[in-house]
C-alpha atoms as a PDB file:
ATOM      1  CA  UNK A   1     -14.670  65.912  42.491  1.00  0.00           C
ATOM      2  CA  UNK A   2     -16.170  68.418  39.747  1.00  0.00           C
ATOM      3  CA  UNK A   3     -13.268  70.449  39.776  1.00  0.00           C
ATOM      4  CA  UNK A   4     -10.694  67.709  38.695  1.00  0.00           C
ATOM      5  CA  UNK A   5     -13.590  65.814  35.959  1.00  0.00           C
ATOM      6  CA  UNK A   6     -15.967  68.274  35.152  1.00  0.00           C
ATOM      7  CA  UNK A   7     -18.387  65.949  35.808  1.00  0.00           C
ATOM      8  CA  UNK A   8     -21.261  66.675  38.337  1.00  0.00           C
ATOM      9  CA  UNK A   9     -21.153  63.045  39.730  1.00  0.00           C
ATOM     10  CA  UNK A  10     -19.414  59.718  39.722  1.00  0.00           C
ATOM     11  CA  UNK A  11     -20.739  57.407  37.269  1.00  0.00           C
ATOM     12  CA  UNK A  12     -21.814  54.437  37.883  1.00  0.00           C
ATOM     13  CA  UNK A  13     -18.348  52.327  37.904  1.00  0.00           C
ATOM     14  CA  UNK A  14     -19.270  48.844  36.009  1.00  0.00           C
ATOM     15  CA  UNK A  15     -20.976  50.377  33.183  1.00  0.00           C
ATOM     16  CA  UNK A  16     -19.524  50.374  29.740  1.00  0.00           C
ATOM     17  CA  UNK A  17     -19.594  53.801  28.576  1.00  0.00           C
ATOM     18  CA  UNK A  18     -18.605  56.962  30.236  1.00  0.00           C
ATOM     19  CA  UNK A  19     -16.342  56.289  33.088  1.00  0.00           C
ATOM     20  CA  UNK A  20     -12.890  56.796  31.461  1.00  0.00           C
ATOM     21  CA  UNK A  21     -13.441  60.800  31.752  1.00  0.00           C
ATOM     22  CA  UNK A  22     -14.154  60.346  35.360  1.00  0.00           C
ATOM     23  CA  UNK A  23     -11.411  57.667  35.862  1.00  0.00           C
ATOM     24  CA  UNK A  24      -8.762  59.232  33.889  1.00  0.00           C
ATOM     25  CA  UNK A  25      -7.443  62.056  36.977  1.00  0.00           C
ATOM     26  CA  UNK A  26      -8.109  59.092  39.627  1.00  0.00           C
ATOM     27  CA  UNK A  27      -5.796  56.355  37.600  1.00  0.00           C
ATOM     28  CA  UNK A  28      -3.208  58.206  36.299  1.00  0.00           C
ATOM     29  CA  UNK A  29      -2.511  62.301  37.132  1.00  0.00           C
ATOM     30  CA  UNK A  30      -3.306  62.030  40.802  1.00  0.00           C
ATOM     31  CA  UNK A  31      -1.526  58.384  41.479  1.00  0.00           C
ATOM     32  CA  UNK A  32       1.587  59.819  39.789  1.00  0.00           C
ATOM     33  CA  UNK A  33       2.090  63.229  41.489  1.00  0.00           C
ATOM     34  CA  UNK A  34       1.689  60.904  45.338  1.00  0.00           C
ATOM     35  CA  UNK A  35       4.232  58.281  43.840  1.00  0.00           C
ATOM     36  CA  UNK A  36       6.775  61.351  43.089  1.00  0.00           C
ATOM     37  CA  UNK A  37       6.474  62.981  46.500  1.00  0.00           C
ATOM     38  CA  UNK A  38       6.980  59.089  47.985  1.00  0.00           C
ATOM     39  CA  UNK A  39       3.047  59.278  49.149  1.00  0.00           C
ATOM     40  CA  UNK A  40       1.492  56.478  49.384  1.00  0.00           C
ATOM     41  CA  UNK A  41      -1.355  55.688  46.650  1.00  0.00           C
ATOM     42  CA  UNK A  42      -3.536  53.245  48.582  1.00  0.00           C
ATOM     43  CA  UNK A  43      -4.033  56.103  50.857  1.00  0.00           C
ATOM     44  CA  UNK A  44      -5.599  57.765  47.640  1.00  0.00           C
ATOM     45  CA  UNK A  45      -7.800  55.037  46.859  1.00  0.00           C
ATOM     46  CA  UNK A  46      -9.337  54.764  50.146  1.00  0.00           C
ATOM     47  CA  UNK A  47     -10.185  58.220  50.047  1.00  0.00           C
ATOM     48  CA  UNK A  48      -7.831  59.991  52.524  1.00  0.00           C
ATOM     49  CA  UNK A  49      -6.122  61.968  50.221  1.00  0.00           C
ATOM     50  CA  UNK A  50      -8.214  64.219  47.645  1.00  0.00           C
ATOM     51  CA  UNK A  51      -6.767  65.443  44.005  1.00  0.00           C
ATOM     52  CA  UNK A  52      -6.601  68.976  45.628  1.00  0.00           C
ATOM     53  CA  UNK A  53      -4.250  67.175  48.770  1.00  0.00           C
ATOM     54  CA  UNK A  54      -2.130  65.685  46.213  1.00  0.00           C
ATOM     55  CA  UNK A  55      -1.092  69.093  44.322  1.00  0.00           C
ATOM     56  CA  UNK A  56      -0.864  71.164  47.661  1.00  0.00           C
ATOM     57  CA  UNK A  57       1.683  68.556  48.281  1.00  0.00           C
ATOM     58  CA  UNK A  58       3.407  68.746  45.079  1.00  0.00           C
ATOM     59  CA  UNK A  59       3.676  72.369  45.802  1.00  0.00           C
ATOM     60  CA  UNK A  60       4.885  72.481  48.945  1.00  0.00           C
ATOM     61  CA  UNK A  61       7.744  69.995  47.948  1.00  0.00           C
ATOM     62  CA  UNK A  62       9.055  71.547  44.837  1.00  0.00           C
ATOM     63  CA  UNK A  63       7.820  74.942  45.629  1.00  0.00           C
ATOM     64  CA  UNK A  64       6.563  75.802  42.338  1.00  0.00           C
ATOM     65  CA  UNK A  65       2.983  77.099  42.522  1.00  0.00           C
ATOM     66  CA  UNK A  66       0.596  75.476  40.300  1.00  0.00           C
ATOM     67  CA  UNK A  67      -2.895  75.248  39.792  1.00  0.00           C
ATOM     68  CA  UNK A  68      -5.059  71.996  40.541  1.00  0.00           C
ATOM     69  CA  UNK A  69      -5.039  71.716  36.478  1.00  0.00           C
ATOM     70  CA  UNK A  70      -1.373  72.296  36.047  1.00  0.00           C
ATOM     71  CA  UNK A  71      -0.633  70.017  38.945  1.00  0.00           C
ATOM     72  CA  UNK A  72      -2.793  67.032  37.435  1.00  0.00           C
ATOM     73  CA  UNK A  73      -0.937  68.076  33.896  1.00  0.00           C
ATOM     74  CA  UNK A  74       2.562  67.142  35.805  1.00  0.00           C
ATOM     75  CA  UNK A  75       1.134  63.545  37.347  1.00  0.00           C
ATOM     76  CA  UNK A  76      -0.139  63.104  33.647  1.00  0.00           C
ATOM     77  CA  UNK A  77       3.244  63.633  32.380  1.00  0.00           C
ATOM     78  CA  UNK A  78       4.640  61.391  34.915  1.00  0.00           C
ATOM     79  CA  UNK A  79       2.402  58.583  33.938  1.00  0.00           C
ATOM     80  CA  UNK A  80       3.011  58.751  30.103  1.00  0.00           C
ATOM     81  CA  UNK A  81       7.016  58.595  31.263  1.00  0.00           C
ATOM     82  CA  UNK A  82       5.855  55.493  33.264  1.00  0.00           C
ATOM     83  CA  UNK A  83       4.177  54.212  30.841  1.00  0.00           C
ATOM     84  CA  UNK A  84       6.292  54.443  27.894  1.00  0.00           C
ATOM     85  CA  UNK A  85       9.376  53.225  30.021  1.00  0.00           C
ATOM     86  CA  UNK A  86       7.007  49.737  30.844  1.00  0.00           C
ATOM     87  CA  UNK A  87       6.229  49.921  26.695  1.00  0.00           C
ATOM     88  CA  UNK A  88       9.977  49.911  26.094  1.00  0.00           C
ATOM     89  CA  UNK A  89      10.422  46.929  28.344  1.00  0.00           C
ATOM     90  CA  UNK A  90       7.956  44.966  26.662  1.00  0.00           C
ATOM     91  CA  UNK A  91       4.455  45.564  27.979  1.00  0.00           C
ATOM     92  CA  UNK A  92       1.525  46.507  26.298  1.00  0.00           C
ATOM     93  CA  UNK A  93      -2.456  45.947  26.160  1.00  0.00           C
ATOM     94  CA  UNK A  94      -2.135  42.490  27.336  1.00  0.00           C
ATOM     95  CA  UNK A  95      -0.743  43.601  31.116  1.00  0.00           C
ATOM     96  CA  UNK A  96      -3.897  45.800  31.482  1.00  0.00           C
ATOM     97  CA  UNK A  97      -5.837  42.786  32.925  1.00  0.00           C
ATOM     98  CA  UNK A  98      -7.995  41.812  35.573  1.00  0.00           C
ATOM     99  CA  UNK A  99      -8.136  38.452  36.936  1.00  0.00           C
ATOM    100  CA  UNK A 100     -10.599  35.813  35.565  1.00  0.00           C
ATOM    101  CA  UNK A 101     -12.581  35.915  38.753  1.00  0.00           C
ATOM    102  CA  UNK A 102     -13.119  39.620  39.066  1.00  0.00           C
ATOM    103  CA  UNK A 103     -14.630  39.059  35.210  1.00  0.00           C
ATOM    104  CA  UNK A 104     -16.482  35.906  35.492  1.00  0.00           C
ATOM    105  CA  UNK A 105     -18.099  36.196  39.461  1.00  0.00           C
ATOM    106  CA  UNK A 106     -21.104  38.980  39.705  1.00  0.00           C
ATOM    107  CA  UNK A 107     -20.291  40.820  43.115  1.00  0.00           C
ATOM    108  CA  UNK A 108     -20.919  39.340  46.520  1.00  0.00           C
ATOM    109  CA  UNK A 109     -23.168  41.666  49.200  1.00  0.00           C
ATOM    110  CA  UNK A 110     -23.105  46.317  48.873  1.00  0.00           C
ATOM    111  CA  UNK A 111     -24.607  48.157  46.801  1.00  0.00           C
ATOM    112  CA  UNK A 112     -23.320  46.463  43.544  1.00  0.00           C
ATOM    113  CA  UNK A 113     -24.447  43.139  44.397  1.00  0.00           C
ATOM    114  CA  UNK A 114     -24.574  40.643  42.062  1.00  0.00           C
ATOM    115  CA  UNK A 115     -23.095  42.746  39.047  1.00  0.00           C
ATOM    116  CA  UNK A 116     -20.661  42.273  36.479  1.00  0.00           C
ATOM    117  CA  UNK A 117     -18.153  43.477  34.331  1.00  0.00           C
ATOM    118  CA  UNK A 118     -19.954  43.112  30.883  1.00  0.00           C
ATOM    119  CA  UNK A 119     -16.793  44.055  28.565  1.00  0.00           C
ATOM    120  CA  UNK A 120     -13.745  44.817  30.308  1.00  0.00           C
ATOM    121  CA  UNK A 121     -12.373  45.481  26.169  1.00  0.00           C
ATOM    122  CA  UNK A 122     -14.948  47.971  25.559  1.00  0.00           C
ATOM    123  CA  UNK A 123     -13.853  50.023  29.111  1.00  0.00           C
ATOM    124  CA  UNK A 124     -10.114  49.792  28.234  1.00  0.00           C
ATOM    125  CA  UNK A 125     -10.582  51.248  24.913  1.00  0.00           C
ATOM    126  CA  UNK A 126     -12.451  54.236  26.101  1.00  0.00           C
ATOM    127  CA  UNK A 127      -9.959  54.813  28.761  1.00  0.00           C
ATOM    128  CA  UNK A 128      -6.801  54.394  26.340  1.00  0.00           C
ATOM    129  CA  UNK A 129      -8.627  56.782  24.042  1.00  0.00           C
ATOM    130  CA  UNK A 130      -9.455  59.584  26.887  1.00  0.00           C
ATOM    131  CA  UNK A 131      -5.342  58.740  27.901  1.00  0.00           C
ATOM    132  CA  UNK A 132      -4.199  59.271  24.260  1.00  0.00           C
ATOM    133  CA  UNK A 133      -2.851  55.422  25.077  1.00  0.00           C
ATOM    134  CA  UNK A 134      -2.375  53.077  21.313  1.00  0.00           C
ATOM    135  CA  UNK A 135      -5.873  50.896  20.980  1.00  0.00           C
ATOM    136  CA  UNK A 136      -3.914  48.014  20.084  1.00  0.00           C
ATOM    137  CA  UNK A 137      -0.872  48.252  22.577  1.00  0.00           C
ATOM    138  CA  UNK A 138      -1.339  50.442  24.927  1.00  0.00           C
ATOM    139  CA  UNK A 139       1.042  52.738  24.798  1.00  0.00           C
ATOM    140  CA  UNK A 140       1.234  56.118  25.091  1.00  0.00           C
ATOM    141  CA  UNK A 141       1.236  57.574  21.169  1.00  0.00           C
ATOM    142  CA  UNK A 142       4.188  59.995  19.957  1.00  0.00           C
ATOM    143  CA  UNK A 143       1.401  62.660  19.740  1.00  0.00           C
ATOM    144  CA  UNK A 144       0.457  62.355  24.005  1.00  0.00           C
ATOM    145  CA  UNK A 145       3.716  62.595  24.496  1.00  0.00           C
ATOM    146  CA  UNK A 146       4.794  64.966  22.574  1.00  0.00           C
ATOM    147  CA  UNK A 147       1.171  67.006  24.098  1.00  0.00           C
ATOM    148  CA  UNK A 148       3.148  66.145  27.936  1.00  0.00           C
ATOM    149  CA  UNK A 149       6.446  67.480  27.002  1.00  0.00           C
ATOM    150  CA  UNK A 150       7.706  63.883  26.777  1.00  0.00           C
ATOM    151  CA  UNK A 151       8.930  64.322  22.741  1.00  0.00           C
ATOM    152  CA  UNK A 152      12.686  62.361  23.442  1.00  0.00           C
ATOM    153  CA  UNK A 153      11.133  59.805  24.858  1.00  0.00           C
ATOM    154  CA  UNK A 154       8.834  59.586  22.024  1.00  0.00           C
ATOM    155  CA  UNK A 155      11.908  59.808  19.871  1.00  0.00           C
ATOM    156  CA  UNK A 156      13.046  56.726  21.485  1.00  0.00           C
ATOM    157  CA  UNK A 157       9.710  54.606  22.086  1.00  0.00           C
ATOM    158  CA  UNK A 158       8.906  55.520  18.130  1.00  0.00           C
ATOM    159  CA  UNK A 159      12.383  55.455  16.196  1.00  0.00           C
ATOM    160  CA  UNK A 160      11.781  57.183  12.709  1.00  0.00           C
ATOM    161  CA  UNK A 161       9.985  54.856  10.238  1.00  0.00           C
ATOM    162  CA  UNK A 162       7.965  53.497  13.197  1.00  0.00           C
END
């Protein structure tokens, strides 16, 4: 959807560069506005629900009226909270994984047949820096979510003279 990426068209999904702008509304705003209303997200990913379903459903729940942007602003926020609650538990970069397989085995049959994931490192680092996500751990940074209106929990995921 151009409206939610600003992008014209879906890029192609297993190459290195250029997918975390297109990912970022997919994998984190939309997922965490249909986990608040108690959706269900593998719904989303098997394309029944669009990012335009998702905030006309936020809306009608909570009543507020927002715009698609506003509404993907709120699942953004929700994320970073999700996020920096798993960070305060103890995970970080090394949870963002795949399994061996889906690294080491080119695809089997459709349209991406016999391709690989060249460098699974390189894609997480552009999509932590489209997030505003810590390189090295993952995190959200103070400044994201400060950005999300998220600035105690920043207080508490980054003490002072952290």
């Amino acid at each position: 959807q151009s409206d939610v990426t600003g992008l014209e068209e879906k890029p192609d999904p297993l190459q290195e560069k250029g997918i975390a702008k297109w990912l970022k509304p997919y994998r984190e705003a939309v997922p965490g506005i249909l986990n608040t209303m108690g959706g269900c997200v593998i719904l989303w990913w098997f394309g029944r629900f669009t990012a335009t379903d998702a905030v006309e459903g936020y809306k009608h729940l909570t009543g507020h009226e927002v715009s698609i942007e506003e509404g993907l602003k709120v699942g953004e926020k929700i994320i970073n909270l999700s996020r920096a609650f798993n960070a305060r538990e103890g995970f970080d970069r090394k949870d963002d994984a795949m399994p061996e397989r889906f690294l080491t085995e080119p695809v089997s049959g459709g349209m991406q047949d016999g391709a690989r994931v060249e460098s699974l490192d390189a894609m997480i680092d552009e999509f932590y820096t489209e997030c505003g996500f810590d390189l090295k751990t993952g995190w959200p940074t103070r400044a994201k979510l400060e950005e999300v209106g998220l600035k105690d929990v920043a207080d508490e995921l980054y003490p002072k003279g952290r």
